[in-house]
C-alpha atoms as a PDB file:
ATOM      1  CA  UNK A   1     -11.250   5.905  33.139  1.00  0.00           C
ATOM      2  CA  UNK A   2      -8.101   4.618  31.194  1.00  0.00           C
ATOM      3  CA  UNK A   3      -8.201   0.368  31.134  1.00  0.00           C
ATOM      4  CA  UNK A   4      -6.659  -2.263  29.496  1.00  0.00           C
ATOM      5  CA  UNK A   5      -7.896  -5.729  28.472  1.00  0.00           C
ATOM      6  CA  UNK A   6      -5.753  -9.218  27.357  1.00  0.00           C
ATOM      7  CA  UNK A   7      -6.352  -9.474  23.518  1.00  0.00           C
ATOM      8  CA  UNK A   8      -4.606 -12.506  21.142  1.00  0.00           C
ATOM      9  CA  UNK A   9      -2.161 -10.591  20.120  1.00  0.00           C
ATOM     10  CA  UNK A  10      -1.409  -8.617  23.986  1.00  0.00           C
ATOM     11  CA  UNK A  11      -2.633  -6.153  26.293  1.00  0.00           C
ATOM     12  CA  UNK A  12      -5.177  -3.472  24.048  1.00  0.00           C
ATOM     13  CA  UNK A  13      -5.935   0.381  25.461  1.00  0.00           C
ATOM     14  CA  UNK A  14      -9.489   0.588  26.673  1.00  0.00           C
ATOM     15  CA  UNK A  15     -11.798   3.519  27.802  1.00  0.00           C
ATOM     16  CA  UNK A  16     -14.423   3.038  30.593  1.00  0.00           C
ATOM     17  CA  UNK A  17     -17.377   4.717  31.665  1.00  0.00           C
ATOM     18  CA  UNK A  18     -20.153   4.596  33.952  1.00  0.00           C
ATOM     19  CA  UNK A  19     -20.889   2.631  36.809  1.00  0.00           C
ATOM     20  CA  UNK A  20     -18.999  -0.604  37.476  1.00  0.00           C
ATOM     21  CA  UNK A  21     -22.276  -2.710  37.553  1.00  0.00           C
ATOM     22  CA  UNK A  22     -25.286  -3.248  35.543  1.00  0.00           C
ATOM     23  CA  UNK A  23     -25.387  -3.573  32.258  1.00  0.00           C
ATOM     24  CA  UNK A  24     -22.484  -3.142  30.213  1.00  0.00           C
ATOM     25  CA  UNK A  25     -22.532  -1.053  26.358  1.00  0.00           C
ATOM     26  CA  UNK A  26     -19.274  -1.837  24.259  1.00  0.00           C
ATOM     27  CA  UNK A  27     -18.469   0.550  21.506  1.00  0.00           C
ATOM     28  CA  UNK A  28     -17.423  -0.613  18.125  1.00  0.00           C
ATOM     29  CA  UNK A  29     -15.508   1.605  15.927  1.00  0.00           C
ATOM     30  CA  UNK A  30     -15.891   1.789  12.672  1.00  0.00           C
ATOM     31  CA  UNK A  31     -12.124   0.449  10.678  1.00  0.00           C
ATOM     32  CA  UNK A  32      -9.882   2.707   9.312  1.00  0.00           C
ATOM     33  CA  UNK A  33      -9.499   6.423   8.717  1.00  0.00           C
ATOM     34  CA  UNK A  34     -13.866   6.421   9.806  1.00  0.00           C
ATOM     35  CA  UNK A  35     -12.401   5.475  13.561  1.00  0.00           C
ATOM     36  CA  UNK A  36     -10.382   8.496  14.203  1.00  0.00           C
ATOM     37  CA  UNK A  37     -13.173  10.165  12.353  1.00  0.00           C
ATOM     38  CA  UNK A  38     -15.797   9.024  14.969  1.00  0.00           C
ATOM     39  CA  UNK A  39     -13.736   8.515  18.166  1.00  0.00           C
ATOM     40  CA  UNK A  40     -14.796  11.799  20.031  1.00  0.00           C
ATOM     41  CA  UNK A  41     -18.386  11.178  19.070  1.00  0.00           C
ATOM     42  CA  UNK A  42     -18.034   7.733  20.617  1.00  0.00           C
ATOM     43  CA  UNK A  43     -16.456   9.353  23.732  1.00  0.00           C
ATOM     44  CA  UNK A  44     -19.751  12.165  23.737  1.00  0.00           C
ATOM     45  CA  UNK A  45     -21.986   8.997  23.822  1.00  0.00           C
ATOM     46  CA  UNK A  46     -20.317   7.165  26.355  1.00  0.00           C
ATOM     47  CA  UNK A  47     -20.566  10.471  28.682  1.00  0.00           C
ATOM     48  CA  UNK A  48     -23.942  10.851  27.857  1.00  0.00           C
ATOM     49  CA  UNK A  49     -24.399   6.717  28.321  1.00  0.00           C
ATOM     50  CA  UNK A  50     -22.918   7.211  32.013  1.00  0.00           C
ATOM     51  CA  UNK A  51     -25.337  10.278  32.877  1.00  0.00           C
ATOM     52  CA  UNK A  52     -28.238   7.623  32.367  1.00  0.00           C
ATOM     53  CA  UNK A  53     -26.616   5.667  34.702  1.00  0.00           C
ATOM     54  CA  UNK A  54     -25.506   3.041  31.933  1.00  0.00           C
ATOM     55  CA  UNK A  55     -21.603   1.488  32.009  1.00  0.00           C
ATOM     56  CA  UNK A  56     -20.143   1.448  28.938  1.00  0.00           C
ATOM     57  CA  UNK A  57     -16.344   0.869  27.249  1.00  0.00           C
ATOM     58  CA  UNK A  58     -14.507   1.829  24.225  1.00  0.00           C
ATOM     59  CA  UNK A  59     -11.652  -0.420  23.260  1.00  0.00           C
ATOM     60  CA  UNK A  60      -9.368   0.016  20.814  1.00  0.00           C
ATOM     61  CA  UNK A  61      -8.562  -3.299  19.168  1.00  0.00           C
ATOM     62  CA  UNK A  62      -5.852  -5.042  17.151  1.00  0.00           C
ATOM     63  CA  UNK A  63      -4.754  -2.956  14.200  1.00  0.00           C
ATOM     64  CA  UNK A  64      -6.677  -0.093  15.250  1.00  0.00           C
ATOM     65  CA  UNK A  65      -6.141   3.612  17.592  1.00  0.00           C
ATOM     66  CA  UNK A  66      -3.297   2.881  19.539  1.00  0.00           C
ATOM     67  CA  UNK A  67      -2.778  -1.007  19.345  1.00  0.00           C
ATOM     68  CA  UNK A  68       0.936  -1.726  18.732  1.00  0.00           C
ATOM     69  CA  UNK A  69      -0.605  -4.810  16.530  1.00  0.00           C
ATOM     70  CA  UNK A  70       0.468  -3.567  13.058  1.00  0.00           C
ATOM     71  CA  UNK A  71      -2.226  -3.007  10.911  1.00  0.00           C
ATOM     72  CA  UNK A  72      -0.931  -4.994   8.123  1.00  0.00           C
ATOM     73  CA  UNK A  73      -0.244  -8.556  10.026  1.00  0.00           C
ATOM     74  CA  UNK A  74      -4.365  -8.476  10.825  1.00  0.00           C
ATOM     75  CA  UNK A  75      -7.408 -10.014   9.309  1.00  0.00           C
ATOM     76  CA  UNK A  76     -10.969  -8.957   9.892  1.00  0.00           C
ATOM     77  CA  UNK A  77     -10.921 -12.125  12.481  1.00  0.00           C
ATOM     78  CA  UNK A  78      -7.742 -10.941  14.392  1.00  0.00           C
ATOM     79  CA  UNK A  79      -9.858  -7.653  14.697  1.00  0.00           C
ATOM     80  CA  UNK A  80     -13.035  -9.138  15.974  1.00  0.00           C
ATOM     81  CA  UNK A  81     -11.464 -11.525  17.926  1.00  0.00           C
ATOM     82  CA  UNK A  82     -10.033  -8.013  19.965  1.00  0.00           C
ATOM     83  CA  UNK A  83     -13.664  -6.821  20.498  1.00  0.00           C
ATOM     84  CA  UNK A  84     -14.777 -10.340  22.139  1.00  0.00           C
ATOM     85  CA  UNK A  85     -11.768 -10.690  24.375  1.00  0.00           C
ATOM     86  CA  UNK A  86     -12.966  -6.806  25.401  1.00  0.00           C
ATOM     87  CA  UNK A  87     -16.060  -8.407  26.607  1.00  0.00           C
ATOM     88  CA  UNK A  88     -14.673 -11.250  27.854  1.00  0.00           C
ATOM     89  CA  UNK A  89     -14.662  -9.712  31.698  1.00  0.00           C
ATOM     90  CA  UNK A  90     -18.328  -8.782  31.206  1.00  0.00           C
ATOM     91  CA  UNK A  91     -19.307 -12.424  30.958  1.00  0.00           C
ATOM     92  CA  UNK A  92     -17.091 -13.794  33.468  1.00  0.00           C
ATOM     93  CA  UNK A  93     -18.789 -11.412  35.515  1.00  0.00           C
ATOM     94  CA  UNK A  94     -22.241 -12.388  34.615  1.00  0.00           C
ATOM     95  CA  UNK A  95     -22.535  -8.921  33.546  1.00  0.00           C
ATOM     96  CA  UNK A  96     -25.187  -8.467  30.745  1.00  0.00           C
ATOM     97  CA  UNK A  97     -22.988  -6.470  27.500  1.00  0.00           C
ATOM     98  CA  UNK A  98     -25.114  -5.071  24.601  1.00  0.00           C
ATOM     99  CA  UNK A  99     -22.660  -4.297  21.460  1.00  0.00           C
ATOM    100  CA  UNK A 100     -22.822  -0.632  19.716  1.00  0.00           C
ATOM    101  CA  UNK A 101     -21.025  -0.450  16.114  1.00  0.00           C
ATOM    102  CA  UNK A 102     -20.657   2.778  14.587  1.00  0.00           C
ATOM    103  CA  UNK A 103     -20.473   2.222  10.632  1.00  0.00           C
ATOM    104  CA  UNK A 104     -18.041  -0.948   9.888  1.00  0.00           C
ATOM    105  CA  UNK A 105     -17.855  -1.552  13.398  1.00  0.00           C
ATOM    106  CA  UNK A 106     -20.597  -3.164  13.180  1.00  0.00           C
ATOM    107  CA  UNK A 107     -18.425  -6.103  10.782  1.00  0.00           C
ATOM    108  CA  UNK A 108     -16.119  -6.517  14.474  1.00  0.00           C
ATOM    109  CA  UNK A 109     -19.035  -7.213  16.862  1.00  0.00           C
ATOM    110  CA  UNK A 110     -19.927 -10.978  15.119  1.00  0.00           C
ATOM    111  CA  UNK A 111     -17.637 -13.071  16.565  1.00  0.00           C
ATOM    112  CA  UNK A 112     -18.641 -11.553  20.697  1.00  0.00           C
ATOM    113  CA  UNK A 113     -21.746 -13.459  22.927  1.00  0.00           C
ATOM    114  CA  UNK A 114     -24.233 -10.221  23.018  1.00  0.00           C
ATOM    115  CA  UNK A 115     -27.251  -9.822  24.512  1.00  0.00           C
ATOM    116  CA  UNK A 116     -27.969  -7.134  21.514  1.00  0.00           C
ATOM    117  CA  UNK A 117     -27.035  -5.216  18.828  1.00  0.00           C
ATOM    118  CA  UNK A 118     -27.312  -1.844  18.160  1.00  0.00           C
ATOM    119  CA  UNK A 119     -25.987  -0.560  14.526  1.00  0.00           C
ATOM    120  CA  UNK A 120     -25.597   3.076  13.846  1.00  0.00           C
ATOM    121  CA  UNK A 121     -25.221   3.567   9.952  1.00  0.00           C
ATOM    122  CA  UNK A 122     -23.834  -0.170   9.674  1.00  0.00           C
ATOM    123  CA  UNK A 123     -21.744  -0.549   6.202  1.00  0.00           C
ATOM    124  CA  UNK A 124     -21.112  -3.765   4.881  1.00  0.00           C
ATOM    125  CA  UNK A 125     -17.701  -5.337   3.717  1.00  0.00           C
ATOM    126  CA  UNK A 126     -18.330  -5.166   0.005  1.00  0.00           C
ATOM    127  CA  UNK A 127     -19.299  -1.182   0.346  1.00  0.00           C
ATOM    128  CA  UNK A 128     -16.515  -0.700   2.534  1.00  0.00           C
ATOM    129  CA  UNK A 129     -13.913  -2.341  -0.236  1.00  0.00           C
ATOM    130  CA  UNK A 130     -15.413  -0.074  -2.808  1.00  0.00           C
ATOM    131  CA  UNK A 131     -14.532   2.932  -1.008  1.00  0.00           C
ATOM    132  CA  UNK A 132     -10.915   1.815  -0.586  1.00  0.00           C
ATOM    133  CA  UNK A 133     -10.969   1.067  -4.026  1.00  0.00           C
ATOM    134  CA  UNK A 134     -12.228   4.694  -5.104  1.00  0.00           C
ATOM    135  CA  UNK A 135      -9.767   5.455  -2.609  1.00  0.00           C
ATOM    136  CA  UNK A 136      -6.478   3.804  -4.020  1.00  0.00           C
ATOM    137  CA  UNK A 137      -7.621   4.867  -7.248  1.00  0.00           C
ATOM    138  CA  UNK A 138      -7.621   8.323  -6.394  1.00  0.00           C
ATOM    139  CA  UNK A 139      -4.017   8.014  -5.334  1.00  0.00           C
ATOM    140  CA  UNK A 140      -2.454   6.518  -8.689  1.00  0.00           C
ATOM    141  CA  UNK A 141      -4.855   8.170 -11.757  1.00  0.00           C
ATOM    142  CA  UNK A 142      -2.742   7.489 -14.324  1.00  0.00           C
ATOM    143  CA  UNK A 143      -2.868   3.178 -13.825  1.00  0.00           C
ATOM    144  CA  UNK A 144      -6.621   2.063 -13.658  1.00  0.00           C
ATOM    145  CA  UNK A 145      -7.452  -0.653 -11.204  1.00  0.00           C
ATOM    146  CA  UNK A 146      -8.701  -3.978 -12.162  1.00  0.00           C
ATOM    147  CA  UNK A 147     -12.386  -4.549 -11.141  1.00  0.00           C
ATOM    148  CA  UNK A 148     -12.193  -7.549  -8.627  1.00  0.00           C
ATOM    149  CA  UNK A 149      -8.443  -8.423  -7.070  1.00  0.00           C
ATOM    150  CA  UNK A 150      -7.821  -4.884  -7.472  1.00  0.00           C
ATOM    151  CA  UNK A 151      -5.694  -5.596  -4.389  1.00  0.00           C
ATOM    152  CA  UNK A 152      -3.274  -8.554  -5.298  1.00  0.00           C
ATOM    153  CA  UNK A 153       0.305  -7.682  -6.445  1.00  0.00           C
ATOM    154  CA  UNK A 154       0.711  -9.606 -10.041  1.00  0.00           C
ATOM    155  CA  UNK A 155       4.287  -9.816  -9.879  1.00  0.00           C
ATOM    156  CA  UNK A 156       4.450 -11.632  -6.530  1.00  0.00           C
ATOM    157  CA  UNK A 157       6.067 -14.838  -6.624  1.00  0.00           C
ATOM    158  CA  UNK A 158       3.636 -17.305  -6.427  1.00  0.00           C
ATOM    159  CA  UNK A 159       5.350 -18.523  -3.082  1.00  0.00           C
ATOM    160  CA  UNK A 160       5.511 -15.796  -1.455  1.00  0.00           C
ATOM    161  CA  UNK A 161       2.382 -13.972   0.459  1.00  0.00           C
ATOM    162  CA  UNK A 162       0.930 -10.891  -1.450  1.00  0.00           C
ATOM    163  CA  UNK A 163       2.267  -7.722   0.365  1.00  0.00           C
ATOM    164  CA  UNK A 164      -0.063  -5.486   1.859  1.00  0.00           C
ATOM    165  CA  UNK A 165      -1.679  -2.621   0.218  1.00  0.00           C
ATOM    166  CA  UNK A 166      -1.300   1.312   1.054  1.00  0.00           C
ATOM    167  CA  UNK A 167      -4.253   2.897   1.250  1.00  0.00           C
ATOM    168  CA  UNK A 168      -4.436   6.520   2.530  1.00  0.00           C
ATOM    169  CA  UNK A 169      -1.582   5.883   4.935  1.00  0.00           C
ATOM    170  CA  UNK A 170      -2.551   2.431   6.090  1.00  0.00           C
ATOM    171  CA  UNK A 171      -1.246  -0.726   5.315  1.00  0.00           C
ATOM    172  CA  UNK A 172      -3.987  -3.076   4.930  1.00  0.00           C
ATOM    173  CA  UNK A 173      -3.251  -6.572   4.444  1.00  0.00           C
ATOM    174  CA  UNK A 174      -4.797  -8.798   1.334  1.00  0.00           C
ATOM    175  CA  UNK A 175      -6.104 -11.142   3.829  1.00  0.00           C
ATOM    176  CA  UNK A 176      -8.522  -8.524   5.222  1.00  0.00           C
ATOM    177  CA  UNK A 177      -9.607  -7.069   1.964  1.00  0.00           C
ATOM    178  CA  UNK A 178     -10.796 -10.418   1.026  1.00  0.00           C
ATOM    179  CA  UNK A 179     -12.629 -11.025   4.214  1.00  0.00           C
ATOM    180  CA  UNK A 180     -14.415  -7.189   3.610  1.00  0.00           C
ATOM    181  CA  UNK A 181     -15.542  -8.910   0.126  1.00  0.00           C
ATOM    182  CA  UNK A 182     -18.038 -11.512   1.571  1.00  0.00           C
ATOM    183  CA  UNK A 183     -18.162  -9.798   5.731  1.00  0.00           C
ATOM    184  CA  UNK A 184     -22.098  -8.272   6.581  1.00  0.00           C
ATOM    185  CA  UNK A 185     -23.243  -6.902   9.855  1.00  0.00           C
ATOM    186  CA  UNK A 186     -25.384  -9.219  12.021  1.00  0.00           C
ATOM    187  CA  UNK A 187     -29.058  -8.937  11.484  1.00  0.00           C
ATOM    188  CA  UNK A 188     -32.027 -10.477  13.149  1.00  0.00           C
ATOM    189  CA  UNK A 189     -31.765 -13.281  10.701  1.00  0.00           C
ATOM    190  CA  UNK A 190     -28.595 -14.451  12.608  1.00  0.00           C
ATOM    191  CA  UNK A 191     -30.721 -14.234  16.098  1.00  0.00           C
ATOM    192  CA  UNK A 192     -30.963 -12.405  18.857  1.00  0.00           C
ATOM    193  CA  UNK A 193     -31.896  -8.340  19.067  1.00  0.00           C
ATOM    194  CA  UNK A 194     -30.698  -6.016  16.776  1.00  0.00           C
ATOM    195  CA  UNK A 195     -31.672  -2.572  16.253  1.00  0.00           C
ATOM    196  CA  UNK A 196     -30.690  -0.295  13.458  1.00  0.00           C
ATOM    197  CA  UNK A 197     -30.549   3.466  13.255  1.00  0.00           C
ATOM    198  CA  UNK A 198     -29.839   5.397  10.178  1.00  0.00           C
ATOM    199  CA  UNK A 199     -29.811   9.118   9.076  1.00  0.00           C
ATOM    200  CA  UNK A 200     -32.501  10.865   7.595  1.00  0.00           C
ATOM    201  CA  UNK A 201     -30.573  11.504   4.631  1.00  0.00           C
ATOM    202  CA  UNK A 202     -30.131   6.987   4.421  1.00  0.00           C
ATOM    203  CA  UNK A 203     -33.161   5.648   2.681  1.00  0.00           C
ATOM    204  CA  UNK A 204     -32.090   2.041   3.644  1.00  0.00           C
ATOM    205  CA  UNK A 205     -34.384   0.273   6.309  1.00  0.00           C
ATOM    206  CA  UNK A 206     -33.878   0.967   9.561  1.00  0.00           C
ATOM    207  CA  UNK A 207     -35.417   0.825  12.909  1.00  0.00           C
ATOM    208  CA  UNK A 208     -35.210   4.645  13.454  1.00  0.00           C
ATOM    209  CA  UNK A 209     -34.313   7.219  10.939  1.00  0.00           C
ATOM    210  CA  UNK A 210     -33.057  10.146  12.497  1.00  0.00           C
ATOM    211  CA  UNK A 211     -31.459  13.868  11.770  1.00  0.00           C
ATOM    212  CA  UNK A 212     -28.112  14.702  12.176  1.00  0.00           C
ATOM    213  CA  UNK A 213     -24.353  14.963   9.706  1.00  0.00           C
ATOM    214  CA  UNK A 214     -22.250  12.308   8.881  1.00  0.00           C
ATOM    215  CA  UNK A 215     -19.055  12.691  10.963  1.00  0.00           C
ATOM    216  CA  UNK A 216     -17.546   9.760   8.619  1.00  0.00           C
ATOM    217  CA  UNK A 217     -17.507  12.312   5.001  1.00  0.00           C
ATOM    218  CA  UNK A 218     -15.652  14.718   7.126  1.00  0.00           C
ATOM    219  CA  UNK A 219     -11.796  15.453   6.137  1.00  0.00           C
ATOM    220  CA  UNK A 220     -11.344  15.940   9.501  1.00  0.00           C
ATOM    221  CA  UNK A 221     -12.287  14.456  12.795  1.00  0.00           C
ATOM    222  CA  UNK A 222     -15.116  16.671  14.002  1.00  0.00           C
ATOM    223  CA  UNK A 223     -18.018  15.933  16.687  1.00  0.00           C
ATOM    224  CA  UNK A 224     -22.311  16.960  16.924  1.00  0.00           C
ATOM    225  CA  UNK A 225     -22.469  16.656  20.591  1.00  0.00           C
ATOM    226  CA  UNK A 226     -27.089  16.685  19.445  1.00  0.00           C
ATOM    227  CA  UNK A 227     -26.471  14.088  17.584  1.00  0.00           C
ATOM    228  CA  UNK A 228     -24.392  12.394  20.209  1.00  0.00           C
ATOM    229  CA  UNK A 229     -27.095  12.942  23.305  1.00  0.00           C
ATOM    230  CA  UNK A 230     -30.158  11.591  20.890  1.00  0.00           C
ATOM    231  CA  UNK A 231     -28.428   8.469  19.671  1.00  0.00           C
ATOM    232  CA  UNK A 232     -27.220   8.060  23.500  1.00  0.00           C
ATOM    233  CA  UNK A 233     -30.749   8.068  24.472  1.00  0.00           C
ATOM    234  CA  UNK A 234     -31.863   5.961  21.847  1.00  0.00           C
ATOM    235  CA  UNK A 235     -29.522   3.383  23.231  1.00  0.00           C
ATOM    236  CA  UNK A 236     -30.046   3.809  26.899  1.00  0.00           C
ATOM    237  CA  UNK A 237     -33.890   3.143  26.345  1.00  0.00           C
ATOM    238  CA  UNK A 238     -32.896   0.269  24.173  1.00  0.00           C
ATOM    239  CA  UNK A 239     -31.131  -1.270  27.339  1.00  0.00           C
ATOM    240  CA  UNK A 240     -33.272  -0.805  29.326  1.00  0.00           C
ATOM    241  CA  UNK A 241     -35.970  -2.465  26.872  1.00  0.00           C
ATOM    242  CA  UNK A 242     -33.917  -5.258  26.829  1.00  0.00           C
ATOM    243  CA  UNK A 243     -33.226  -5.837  30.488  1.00  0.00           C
ATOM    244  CA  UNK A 244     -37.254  -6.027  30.877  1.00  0.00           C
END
């Protein structure tokens, strides 16, 4: 079902699924190009979420899919701050909402009141910067890049704010870069339950290691519906751990 929910910055596009009670799954996406890359395997495990019975939503937030936020005005806060006004109803409900972040996604879920965390392939600011940075780099060969402020503008007036930075079609603001330079995922440290899946092909620790293709490498938005049903599983007995 098509929704809506009150954000900061005005009303954000929402998908729902599932049954209107119990508990509640909200779906992270991952920033950037990696969102459209993974929005219709999101949608595949929300459908498969429902068939367990389990509710779940898919927001798009400030900056991101179809927000009329530009891109460029937000800072990894503004974006966050989208994904806990998304759960906002959940709470006011006294609905119990478990977060799922796909890739960076999980750098959106910190600032919302979870009763979990579940992290598929969860990349952390500083990784995330140095792809932009191979990125940008790709896209001007002939100038090399500095190593660190790669992203400020040296001929900007000092009283003026840096402009944004084009990166494969978006235009990202310097405020955000800096936040990816020092943002991580939430991890048990931080408190609470988290669980962490990974592929195979990851040899980072995780929870659960399992097989499948990394939708994000694609050129192309693409889907592996497997893939989709096992990590949906995964999740729905992770739930329903939780609510024990």
């Amino acid at each position: 079902m098509i929704a809506s929910y009150q954000a900061s910055g005005g009303k954000e596009a929402m998908l729902r699924f599932g049954p209107d009670h119990g508990p509640l799954v909200a779906i992270a996406l991952p920033l950037f190009e990696e969102a459209n890359r993974l929005r219709s395997f999101a949608v595949a495990i929300c459908r498969v979420l429902a068939t367990r019975g389990v509710a779940s939503i898919l927001p798009d937030l400030p900056g991101q899919g179809e927000s009329l936020v530009p891109l460029e005005r937000c800072s990894i806060l503004d974006i966050a701050d989208g994904f806990d006004c998304a759960t906002k109803d959940a709470w006011n409900a006294d609905r119990r909402c478990y977060g799922v972040a796909l890739r960076s996604g999980a750098l959106l879920e910190k600032l919302a009141l979870l009763d979990g965390r579940w992290h598929f392939a969860p990349q952390d600011g500083p990784s995330l910067l140095r792809d932009l940075k191979r990125i940008k780099q790709a896209s001007q060969p002939h100038s090399r890049l500095v190593d660190t402020d790669w992203y400020f503008d040296p001929d900007a007036p000092d009283d003026q704010l840096d402009p944004p930075v084009e990166i494969a079609g978006n235009l990202i603001s310097t405020a955000l870069l800096t936040d990816l330079s020092v943002y991580a995922p939430w991890t048990r440290e931080d408190g609470g339950t988290v669980r962490t899946v990974r592929l195979d092909t990851d040899p980072a620790p995780a929870d659960r290691h399992v097989s499948g293709s990394p939708l994000w490498r694609r050129a192309e938005p693409g889907n592996d519906l497997t893939l989709a049903r096992l990590l949906a599983d995964d999740i729905a007995d992770w739930v329903a751990s939780c609510e024990r």
